[in-house]
Protein backbone atom coordinates (compact mmCIF):
# COMPACT_ATOMS: atom_id res chain seq x y z
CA UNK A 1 -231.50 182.75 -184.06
CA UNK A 2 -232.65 184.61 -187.38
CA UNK A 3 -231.59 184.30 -191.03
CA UNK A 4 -230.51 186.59 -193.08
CA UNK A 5 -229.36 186.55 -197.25
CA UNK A 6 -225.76 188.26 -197.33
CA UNK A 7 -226.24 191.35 -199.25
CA UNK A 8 -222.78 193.17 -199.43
CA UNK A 9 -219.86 192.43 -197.76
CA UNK A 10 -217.42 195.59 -198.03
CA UNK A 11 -214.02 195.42 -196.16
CA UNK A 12 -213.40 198.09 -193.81
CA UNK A 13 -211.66 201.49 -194.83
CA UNK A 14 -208.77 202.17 -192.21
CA UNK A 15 -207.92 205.33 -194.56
CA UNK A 16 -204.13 206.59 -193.13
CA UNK A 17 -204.64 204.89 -190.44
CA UNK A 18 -203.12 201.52 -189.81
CA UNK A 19 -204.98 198.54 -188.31
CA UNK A 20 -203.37 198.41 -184.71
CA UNK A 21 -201.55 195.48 -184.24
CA UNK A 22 -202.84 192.39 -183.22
CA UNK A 23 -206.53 193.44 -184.38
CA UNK A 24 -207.90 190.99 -187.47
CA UNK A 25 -209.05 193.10 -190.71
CA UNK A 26 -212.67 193.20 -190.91
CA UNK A 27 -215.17 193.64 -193.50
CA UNK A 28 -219.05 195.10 -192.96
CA UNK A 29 -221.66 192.74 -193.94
CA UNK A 30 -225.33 194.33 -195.19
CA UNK A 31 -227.64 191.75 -193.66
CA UNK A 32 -231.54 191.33 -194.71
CA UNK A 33 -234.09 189.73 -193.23
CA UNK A 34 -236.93 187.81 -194.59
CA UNK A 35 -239.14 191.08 -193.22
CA UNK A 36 -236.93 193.45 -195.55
CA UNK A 37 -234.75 194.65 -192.24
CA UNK A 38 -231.42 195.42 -193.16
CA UNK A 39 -228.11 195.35 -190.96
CA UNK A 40 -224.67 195.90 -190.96
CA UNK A 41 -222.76 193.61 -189.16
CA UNK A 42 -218.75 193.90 -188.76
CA UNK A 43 -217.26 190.52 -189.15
CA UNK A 44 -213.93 189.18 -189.40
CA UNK A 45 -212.80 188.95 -193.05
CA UNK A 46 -210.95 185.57 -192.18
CA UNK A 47 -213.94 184.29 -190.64
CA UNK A 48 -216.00 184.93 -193.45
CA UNK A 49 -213.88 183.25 -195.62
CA UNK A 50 -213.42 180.17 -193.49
CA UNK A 51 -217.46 179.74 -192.87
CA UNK A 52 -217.11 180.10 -196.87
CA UNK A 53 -219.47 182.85 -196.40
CA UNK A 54 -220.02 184.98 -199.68
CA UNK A 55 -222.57 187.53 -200.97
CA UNK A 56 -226.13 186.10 -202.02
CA UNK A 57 -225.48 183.47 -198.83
CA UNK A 58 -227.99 182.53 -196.48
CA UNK A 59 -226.51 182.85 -193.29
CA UNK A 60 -228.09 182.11 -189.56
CA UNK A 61 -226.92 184.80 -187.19
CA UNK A 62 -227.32 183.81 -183.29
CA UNK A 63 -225.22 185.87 -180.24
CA UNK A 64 -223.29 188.05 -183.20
CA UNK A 65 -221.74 184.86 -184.60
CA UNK A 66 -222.83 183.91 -188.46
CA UNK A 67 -223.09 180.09 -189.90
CA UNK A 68 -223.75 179.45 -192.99
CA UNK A 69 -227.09 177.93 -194.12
């Protein structure tokens, strides 16, 4: 399990394109560690809200899942 703060959390661009049915709109989150790695995760935008999950957040991310610190 690592931590992360929650730089950016952008939601995804489905341009013309609509999001096939059935599949839950996501958003990409920037990630950084407390090393300075960075990564983009893709993460459910109704999850994030949920967790309550926001930009500046510590988060703990363990098997692709995030909770909130």
């Amino acid at each position: 399990m690592e931590i992360y703060h929650v730089l950016r959390i952008d939601e995804q661009l489905y341009g013309c394109e609509e999001l096939p049915e059935g599949q839950p709109v996501c958003c990409d989150v920037l990630l950084e560690d407390a090393a300075g790695q960075r990564r983009v995760l893709a993460y459910p935008d109704a999850e994030l809200t949920r967790l309550g999950i926001n930009e500046g957040d510590a988060v703990r991310l363990e098997h692709h899942t995030l909770t909130k610190c």
